[in-house]
PDB file of N, CA and C in Angstrom:
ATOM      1  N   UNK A   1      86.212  73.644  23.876  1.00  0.00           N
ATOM      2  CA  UNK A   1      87.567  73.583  23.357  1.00  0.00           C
ATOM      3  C   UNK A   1      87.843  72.174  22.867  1.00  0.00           C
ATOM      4  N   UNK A   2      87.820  72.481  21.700  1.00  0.00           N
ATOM      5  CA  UNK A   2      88.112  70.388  20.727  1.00  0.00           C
ATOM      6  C   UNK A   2      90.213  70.752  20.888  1.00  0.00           C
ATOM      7  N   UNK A   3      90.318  69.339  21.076  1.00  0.00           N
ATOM      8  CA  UNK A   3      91.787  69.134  20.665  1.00  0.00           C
ATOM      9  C   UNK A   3      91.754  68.558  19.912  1.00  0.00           C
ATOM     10  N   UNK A   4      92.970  68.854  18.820  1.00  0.00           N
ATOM     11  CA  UNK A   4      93.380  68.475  17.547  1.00  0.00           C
ATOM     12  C   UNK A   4      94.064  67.263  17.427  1.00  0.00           C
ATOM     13  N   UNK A   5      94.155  66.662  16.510  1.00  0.00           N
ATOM     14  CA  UNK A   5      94.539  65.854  16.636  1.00  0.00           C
ATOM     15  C   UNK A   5      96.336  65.542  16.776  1.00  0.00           C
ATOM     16  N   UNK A   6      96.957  65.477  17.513  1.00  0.00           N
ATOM     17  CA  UNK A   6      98.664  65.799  17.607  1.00  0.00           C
ATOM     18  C   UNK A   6      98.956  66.734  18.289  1.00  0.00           C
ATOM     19  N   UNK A   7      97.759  67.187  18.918  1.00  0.00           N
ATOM     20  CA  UNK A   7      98.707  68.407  19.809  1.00  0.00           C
ATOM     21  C   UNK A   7      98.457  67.797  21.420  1.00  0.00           C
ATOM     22  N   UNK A   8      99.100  68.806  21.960  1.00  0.00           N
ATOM     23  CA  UNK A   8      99.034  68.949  23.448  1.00  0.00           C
ATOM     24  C   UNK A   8      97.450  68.976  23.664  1.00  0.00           C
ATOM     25  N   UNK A   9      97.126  68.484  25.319  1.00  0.00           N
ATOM     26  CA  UNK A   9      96.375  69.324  25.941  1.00  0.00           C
ATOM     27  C   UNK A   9      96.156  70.426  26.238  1.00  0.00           C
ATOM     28  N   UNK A  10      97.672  70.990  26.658  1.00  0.00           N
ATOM     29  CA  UNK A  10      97.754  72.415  27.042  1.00  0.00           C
ATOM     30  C   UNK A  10      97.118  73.242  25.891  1.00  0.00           C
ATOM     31  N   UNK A  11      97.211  73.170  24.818  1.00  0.00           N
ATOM     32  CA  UNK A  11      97.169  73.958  23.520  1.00  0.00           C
ATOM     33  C   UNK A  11      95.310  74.487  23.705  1.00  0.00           C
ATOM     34  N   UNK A  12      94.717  73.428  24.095  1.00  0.00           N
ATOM     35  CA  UNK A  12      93.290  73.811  24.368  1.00  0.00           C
ATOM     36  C   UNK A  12      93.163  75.053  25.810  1.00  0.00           C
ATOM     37  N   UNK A  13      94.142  74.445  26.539  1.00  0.00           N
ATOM     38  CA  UNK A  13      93.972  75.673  27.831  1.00  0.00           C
ATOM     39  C   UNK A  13      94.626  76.819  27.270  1.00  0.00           C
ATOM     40  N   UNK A  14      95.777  77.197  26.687  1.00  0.00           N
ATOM     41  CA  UNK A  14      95.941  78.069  25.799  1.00  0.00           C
ATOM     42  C   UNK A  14      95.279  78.992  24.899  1.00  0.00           C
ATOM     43  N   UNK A  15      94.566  78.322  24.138  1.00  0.00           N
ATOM     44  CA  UNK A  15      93.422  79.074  23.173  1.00  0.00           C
ATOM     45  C   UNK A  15      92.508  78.975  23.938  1.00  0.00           C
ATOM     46  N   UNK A  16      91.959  78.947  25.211  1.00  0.00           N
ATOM     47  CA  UNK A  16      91.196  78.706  25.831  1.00  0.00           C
ATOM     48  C   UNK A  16      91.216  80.396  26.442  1.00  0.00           C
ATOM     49  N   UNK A  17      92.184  80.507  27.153  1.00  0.00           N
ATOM     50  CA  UNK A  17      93.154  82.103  27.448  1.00  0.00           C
ATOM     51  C   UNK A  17      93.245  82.629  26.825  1.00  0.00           C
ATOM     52  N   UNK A  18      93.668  82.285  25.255  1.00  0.00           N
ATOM     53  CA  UNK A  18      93.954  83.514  24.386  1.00  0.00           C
ATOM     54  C   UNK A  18      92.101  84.097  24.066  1.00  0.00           C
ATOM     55  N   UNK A  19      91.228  83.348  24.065  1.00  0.00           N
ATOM     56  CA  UNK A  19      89.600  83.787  23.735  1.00  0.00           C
ATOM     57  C   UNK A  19      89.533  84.656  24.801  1.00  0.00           C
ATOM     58  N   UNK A  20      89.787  84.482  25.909  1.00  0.00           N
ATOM     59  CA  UNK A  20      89.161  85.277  27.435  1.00  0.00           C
ATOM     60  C   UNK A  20      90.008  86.166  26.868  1.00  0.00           C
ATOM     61  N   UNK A  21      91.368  86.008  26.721  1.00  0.00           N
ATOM     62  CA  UNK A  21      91.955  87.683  26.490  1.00  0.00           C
ATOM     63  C   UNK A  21      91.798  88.542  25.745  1.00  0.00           C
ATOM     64  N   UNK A  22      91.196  88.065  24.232  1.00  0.00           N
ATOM     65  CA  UNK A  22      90.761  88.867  23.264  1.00  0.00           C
ATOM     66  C   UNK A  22      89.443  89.443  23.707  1.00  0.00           C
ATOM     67  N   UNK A  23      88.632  88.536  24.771  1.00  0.00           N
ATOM     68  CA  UNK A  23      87.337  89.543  24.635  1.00  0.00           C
ATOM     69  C   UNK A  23      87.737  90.215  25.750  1.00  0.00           C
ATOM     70  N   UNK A  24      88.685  89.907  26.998  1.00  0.00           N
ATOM     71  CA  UNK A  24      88.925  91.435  27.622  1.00  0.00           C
ATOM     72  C   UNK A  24      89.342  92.683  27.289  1.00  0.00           C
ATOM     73  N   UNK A  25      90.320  92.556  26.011  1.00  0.00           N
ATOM     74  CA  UNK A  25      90.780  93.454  25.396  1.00  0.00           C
ATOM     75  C   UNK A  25      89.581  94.090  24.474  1.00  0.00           C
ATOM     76  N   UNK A  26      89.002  93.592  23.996  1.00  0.00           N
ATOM     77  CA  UNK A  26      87.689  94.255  23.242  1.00  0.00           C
ATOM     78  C   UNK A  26      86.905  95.005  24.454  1.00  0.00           C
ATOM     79  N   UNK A  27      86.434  94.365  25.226  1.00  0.00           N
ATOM     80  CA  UNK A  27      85.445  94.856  26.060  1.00  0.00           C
ATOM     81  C   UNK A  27      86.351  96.398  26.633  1.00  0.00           C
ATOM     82  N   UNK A  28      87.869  96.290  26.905  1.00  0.00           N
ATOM     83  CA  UNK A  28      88.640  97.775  27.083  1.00  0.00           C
ATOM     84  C   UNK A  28      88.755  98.733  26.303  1.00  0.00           C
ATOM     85  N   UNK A  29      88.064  98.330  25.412  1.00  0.00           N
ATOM     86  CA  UNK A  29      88.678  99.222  23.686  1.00  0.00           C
ATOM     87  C   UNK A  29      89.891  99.376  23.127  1.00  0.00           C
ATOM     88  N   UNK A  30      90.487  98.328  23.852  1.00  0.00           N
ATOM     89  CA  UNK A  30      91.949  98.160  23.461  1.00  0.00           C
ATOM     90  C   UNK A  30      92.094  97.647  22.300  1.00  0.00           C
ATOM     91  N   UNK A  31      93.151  97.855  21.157  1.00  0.00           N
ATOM     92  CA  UNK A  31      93.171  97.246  19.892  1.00  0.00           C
ATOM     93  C   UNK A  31      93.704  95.870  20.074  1.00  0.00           C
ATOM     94  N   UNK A  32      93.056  94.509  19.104  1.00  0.00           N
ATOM     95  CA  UNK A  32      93.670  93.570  19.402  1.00  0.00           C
ATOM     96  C   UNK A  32      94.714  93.484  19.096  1.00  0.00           C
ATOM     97  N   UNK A  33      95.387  94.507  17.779  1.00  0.00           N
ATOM     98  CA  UNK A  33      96.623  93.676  17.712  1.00  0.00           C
ATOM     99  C   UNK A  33      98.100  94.171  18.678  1.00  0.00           C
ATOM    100  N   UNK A  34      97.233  94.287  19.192  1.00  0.00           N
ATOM    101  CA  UNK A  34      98.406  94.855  21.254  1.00  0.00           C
ATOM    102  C   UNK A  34      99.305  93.420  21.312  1.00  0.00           C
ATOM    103  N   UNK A  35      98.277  91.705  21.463  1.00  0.00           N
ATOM    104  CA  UNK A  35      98.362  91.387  21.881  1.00  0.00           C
ATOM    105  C   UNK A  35      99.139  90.267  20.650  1.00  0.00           C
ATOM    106  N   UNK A  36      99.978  89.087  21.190  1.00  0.00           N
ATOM    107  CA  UNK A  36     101.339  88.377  20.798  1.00  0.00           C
ATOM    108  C   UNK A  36     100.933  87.783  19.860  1.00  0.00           C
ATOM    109  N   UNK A  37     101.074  87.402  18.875  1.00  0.00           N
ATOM    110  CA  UNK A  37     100.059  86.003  18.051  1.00  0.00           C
ATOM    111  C   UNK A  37     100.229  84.598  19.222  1.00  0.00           C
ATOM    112  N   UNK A  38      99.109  83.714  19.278  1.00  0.00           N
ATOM    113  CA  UNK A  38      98.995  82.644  19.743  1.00  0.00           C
ATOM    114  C   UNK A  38     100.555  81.664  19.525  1.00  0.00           C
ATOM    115  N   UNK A  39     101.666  81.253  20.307  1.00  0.00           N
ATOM    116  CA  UNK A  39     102.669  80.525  20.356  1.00  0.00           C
ATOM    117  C   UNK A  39     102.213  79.062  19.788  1.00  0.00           C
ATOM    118  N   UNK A  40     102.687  78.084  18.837  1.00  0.00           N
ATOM    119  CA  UNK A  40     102.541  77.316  18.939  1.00  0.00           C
ATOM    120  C   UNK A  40     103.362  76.042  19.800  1.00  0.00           C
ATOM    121  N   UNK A  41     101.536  75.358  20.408  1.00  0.00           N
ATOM    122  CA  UNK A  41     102.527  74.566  21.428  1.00  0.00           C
ATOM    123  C   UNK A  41     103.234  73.005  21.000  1.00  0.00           C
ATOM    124  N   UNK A  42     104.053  72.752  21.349  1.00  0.00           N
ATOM    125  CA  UNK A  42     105.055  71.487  21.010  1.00  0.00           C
ATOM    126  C   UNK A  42     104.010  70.818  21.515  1.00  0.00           C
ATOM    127  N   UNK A  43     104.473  69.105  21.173  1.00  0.00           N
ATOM    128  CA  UNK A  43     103.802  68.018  21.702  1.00  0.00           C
ATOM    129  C   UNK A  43     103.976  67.839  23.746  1.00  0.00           C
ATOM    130  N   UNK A  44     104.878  68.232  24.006  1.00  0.00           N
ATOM    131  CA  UNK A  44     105.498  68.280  25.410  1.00  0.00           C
ATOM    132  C   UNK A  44     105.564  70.140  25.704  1.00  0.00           C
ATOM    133  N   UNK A  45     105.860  70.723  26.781  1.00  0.00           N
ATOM    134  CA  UNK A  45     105.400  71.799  26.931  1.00  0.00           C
ATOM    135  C   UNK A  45     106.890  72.214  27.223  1.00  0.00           C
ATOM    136  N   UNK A  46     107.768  71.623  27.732  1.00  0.00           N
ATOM    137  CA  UNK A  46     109.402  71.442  28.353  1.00  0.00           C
ATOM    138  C   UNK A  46     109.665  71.652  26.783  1.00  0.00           C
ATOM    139  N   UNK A  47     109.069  71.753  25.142  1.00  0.00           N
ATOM    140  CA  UNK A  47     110.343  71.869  24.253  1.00  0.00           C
ATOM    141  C   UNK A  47     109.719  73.160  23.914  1.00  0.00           C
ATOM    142  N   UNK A  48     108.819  73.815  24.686  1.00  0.00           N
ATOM    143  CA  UNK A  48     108.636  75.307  24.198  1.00  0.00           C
ATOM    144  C   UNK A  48     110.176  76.159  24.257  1.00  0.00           C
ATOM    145  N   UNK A  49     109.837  76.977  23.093  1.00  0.00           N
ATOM    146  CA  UNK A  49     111.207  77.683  23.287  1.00  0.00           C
ATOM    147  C   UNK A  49     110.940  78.918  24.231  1.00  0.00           C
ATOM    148  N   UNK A  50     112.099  79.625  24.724  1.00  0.00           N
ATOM    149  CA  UNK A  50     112.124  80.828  25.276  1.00  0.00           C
ATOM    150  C   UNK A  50     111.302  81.518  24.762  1.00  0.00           C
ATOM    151  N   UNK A  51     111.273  82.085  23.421  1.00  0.00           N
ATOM    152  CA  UNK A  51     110.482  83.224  22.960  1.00  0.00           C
ATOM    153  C   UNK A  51     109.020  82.714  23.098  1.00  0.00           C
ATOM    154  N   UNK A  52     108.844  81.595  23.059  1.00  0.00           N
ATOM    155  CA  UNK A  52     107.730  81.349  22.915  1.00  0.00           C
ATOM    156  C   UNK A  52     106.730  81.272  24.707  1.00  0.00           C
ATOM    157  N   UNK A  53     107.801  81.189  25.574  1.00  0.00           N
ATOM    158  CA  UNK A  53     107.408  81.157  27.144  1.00  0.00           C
ATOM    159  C   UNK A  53     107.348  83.063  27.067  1.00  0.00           C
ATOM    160  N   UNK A  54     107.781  83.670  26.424  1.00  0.00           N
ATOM    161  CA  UNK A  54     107.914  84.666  26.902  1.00  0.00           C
ATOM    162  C   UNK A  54     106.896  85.387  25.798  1.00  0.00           C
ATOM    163  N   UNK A  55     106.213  84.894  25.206  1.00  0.00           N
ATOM    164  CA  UNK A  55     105.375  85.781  24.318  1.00  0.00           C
ATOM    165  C   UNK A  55     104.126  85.449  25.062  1.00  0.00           C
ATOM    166  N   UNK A  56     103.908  83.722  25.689  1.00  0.00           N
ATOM    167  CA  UNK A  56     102.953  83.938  26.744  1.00  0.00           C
ATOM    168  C   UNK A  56     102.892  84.801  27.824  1.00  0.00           C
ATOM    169  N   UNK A  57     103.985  85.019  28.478  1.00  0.00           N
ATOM    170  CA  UNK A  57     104.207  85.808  29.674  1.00  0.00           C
ATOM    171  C   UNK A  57     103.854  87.187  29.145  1.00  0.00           C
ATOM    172  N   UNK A  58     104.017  87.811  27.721  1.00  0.00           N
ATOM    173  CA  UNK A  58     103.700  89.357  27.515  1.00  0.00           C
ATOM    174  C   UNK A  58     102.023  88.768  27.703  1.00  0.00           C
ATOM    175  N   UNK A  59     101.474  88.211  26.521  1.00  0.00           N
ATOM    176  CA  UNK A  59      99.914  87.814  26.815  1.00  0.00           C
ATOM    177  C   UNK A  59      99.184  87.821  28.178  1.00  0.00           C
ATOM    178  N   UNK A  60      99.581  87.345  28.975  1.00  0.00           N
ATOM    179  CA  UNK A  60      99.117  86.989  30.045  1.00  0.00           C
ATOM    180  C   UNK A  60      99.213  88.135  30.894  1.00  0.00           C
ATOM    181  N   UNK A  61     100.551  88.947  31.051  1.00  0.00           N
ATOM    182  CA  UNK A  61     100.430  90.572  31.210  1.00  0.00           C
ATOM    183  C   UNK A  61     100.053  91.424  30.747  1.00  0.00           C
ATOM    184  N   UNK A  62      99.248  91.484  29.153  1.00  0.00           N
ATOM    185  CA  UNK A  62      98.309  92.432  28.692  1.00  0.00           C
ATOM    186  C   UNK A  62      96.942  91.799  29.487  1.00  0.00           C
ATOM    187  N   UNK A  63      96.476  90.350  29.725  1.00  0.00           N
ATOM    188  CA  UNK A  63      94.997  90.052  30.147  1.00  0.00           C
ATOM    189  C   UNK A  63      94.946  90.883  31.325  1.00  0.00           C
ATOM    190  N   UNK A  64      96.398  90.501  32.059  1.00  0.00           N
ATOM    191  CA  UNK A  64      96.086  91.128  33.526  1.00  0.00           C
ATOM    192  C   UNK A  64      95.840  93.064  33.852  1.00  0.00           C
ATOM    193  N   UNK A  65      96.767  93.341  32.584  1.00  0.00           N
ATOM    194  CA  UNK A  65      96.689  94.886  32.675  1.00  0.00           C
ATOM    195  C   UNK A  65      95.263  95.252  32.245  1.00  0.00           C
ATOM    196  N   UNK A  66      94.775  94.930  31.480  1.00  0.00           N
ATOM    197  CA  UNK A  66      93.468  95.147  30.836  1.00  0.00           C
ATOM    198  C   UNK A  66      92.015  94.847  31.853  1.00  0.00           C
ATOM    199  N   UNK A  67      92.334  93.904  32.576  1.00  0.00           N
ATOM    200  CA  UNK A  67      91.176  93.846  33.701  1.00  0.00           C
ATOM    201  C   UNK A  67      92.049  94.714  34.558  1.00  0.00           C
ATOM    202  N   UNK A  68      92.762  95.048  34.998  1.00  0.00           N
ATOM    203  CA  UNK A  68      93.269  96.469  36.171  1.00  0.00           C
ATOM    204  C   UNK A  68      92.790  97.306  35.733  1.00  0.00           C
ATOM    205  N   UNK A  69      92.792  97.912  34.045  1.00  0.00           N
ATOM    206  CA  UNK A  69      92.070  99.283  33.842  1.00  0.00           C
ATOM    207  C   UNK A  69      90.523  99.087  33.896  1.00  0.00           C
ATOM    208  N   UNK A  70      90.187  97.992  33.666  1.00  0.00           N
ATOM    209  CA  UNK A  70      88.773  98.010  33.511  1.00  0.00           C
ATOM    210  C   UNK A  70      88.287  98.255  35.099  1.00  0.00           C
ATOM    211  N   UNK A  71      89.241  97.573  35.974  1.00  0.00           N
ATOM    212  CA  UNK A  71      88.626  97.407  37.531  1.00  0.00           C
ATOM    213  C   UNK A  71      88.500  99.255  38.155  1.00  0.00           C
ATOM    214  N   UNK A  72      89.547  99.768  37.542  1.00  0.00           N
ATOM    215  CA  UNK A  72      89.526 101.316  37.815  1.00  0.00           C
ATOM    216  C   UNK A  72      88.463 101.675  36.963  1.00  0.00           C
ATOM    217  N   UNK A  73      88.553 101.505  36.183  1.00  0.00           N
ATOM    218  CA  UNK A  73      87.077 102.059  35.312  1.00  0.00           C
ATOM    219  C   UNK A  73      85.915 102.450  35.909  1.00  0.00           C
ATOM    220  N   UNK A  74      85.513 100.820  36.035  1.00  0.00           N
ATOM    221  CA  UNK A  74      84.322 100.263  37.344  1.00  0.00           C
ATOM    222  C   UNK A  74      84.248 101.235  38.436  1.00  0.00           C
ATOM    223  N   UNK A  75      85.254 100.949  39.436  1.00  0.00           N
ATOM    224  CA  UNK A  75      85.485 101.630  40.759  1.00  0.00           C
ATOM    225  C   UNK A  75      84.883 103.483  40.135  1.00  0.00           C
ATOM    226  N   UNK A  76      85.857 104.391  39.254  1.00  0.00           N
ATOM    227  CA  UNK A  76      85.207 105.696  39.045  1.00  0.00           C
ATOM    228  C   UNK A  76      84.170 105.458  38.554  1.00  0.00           C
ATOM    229  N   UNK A  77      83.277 104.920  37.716  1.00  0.00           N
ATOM    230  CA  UNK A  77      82.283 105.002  37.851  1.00  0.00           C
ATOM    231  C   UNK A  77      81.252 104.695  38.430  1.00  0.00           C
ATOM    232  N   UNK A  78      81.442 103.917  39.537  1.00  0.00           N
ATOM    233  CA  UNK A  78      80.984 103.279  40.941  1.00  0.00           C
ATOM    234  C   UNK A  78      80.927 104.809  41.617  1.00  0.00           C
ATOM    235  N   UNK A  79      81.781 105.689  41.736  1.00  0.00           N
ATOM    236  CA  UNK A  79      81.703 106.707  42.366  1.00  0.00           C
ATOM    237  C   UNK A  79      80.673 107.785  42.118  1.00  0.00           C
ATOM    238  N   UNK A  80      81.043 108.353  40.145  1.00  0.00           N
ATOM    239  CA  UNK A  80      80.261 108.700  39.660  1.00  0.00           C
ATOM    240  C   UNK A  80      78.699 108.251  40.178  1.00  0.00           C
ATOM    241  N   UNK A  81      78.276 107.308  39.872  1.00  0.00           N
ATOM    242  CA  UNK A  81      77.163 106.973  40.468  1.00  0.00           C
ATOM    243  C   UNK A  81      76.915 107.357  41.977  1.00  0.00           C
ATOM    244  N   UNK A  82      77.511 106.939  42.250  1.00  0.00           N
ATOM    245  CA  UNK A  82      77.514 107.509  44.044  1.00  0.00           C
ATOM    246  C   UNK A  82      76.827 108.772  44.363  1.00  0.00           C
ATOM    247  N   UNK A  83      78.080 110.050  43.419  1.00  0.00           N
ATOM    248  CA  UNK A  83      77.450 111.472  43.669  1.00  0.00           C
ATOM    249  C   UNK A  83      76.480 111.583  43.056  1.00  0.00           C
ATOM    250  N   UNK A  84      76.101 110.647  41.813  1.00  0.00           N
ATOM    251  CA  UNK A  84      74.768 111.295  41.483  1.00  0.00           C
ATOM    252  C   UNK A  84      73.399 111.012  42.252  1.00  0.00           C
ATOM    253  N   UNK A  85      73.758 109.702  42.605  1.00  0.00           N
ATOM    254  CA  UNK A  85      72.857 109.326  44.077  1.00  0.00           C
ATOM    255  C   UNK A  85      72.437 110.080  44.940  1.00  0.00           C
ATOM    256  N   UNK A  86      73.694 110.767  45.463  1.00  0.00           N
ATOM    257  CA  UNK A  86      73.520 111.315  46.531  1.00  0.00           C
ATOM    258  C   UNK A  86      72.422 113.144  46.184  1.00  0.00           C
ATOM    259  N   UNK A  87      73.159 113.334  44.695  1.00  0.00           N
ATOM    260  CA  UNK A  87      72.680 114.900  44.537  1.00  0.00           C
ATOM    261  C   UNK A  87      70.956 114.439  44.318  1.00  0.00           C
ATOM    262  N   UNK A  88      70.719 113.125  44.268  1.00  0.00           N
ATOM    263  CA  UNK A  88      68.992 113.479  43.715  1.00  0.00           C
ATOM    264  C   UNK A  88      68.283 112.469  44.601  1.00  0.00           C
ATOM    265  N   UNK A  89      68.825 112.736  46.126  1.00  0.00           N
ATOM    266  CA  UNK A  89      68.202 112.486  47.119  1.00  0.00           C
ATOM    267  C   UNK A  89      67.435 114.532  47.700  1.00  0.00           C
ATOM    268  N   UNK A  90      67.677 115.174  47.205  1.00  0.00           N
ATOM    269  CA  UNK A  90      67.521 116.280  48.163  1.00  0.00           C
ATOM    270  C   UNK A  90      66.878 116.988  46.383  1.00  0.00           C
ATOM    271  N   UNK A  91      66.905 116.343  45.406  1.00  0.00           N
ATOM    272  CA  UNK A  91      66.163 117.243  44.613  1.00  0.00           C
ATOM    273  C   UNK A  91      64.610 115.998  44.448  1.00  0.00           C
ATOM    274  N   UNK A  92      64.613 115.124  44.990  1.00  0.00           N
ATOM    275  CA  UNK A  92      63.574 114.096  45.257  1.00  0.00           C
ATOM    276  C   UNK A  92      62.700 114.757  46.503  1.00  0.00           C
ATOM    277  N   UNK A  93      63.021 115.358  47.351  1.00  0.00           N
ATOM    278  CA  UNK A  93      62.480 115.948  48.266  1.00  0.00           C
ATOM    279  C   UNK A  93      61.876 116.961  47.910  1.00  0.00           C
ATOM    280  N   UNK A  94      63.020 117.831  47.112  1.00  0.00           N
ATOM    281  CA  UNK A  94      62.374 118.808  46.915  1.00  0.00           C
ATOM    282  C   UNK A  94      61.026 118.853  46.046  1.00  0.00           C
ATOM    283  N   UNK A  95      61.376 118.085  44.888  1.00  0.00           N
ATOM    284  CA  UNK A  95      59.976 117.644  43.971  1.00  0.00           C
ATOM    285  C   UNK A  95      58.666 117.357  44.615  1.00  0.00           C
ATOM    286  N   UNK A  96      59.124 116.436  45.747  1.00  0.00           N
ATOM    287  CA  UNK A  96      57.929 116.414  46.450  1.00  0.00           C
ATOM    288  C   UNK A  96      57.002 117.176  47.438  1.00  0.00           C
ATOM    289  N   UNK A  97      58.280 118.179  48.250  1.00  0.00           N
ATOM    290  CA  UNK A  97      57.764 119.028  48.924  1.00  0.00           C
ATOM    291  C   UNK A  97      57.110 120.134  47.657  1.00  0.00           C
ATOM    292  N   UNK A  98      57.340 120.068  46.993  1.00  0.00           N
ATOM    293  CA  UNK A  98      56.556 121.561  45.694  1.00  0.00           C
ATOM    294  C   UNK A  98      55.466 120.801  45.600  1.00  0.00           C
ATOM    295  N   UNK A  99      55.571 119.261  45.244  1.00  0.00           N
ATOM    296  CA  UNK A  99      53.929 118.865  44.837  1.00  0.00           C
ATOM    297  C   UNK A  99      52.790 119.076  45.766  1.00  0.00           C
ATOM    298  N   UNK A 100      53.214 118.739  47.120  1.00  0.00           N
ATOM    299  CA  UNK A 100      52.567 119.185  47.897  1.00  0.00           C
ATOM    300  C   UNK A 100      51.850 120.550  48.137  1.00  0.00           C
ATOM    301  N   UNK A 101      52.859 121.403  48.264  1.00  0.00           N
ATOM    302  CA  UNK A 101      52.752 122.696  47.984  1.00  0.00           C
ATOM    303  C   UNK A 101      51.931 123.231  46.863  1.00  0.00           C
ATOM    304  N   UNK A 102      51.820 122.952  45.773  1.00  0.00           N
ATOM    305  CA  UNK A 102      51.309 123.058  44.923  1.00  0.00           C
ATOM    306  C   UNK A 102      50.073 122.277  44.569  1.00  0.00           C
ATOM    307  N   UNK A 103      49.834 120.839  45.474  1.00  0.00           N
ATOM    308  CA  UNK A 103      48.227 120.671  45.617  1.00  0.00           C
ATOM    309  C   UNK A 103      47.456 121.341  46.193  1.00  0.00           C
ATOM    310  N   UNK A 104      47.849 122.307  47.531  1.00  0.00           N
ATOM    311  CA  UNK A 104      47.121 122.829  48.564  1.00  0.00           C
ATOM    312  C   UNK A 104      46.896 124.296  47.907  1.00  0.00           C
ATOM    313  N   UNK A 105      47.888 125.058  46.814  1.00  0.00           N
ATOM    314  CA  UNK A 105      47.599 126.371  46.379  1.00  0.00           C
ATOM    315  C   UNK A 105      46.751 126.181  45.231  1.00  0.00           C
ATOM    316  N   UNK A 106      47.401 125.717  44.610  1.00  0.00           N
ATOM    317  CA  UNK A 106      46.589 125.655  42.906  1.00  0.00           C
ATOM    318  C   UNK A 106      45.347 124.763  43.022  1.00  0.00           C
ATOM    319  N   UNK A 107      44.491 124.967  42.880  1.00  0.00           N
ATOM    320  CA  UNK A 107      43.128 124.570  42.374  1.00  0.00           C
ATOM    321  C   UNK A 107      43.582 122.920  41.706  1.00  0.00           C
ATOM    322  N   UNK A 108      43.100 121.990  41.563  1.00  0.00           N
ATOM    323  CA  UNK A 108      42.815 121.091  40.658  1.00  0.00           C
ATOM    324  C   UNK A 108      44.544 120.574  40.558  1.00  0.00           C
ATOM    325  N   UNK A 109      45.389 120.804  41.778  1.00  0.00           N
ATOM    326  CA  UNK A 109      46.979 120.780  41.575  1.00  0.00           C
ATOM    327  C   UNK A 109      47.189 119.137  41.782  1.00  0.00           C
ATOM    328  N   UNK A 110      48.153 119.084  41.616  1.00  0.00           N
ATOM    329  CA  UNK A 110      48.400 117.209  41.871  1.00  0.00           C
ATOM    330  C   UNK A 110      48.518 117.415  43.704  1.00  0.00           C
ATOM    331  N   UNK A 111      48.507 116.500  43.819  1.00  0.00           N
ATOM    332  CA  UNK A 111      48.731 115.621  45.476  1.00  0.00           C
ATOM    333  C   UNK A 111      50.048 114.828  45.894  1.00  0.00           C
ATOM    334  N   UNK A 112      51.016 115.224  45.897  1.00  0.00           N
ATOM    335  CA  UNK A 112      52.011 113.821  45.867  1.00  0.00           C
ATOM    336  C   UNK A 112      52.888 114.414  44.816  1.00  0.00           C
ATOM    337  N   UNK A 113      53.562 113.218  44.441  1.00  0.00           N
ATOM    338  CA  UNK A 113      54.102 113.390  43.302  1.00  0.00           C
ATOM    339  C   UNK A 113      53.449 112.895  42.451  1.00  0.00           C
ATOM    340  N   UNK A 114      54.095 112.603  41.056  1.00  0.00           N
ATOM    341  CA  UNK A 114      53.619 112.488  39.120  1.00  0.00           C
ATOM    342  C   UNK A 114      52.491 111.218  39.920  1.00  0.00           C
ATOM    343  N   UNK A 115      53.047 109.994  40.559  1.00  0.00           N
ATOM    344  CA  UNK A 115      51.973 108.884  40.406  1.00  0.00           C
ATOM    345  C   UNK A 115      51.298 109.020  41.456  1.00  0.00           C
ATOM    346  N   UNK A 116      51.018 110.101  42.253  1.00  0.00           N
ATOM    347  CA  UNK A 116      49.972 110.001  43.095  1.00  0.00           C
ATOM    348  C   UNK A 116      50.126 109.442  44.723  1.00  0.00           C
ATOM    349  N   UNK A 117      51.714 108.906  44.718  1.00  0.00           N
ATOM    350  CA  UNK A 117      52.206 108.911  45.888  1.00  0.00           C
ATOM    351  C   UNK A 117      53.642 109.750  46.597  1.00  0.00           C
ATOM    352  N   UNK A 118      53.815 109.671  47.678  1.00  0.00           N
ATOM    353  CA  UNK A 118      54.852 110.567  48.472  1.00  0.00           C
ATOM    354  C   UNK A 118      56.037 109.453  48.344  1.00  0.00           C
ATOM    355  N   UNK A 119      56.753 109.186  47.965  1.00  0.00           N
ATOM    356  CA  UNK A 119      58.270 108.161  48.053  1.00  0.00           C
ATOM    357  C   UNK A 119      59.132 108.617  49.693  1.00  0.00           C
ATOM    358  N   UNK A 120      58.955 109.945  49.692  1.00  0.00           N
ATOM    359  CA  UNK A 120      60.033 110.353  50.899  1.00  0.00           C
ATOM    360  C   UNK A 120      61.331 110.131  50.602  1.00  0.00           C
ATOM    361  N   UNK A 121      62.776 109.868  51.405  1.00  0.00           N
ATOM    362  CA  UNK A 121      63.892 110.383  51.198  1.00  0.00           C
ATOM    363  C   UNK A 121      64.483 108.639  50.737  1.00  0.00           C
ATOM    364  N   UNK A 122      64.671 108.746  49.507  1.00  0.00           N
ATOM    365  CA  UNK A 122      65.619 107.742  49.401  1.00  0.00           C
ATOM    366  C   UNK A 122      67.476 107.587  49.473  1.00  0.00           C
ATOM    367  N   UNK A 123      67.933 106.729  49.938  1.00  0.00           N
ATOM    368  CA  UNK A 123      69.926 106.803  50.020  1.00  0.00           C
ATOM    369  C   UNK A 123      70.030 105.959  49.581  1.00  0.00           C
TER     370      UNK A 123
END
């Protein structure tokens, strides 16, 4: 983050926030133009106007809403994963108990499973 020449410091922590928020909003599939245009900041931060404290405050409540949906996102599909975990622990068994089964009947049958070893029950 370069500062310009005449502005604030803040103005760099600012566009500094407004980058993190645009790529949270991308990464949500949220459209960017949800979000406020960038306020410009005064030389002192005390001559911001109202609208302009308060177009940060919407900004800063779209960054925060946008990582909440993403965190639910995460979490169901944290779950998703979960059940699928769980359903191909008992079809992993089963694969293996048939290979078995099927080395000792069939002639020339595999031993194990596909690579030639038993894995057993993974969670």
């Amino acid at each position: 983050m370069s500062e310009q020449p005449g502005q604030n410091p803040l103005w760099g922590v600012i566009s500094g926030l407004r980058g993190m928020a645009e790529n949270v909003v991308r990464a949500a599939g949220a459209p960017l133009g949800d979000l406020p245009a960038l306020p410009e900041v005064a030389t002192h931060p005390g001559a911001m106007s109202a609208a302009q404290l308060g177009a940060m405050r919407t900004a800063i409540q779209a960054q925060r809403d946008a990582v909440a949906a993403m965190q639910s996102q995460l979490a169901a599909f944290d779950e998703q994963l979960q059940v699928l975990q769980r359903l191909l622990v008992p079809l992993a068994e089963w694969s293996a108990t048939w290979a078995k089964l099927e080395g000792r009947v069939v002639p020339g049958g595999r031993a194990g499973t596909e690579d030639g070893t038993d894995h057993g029950s993974a969670s």
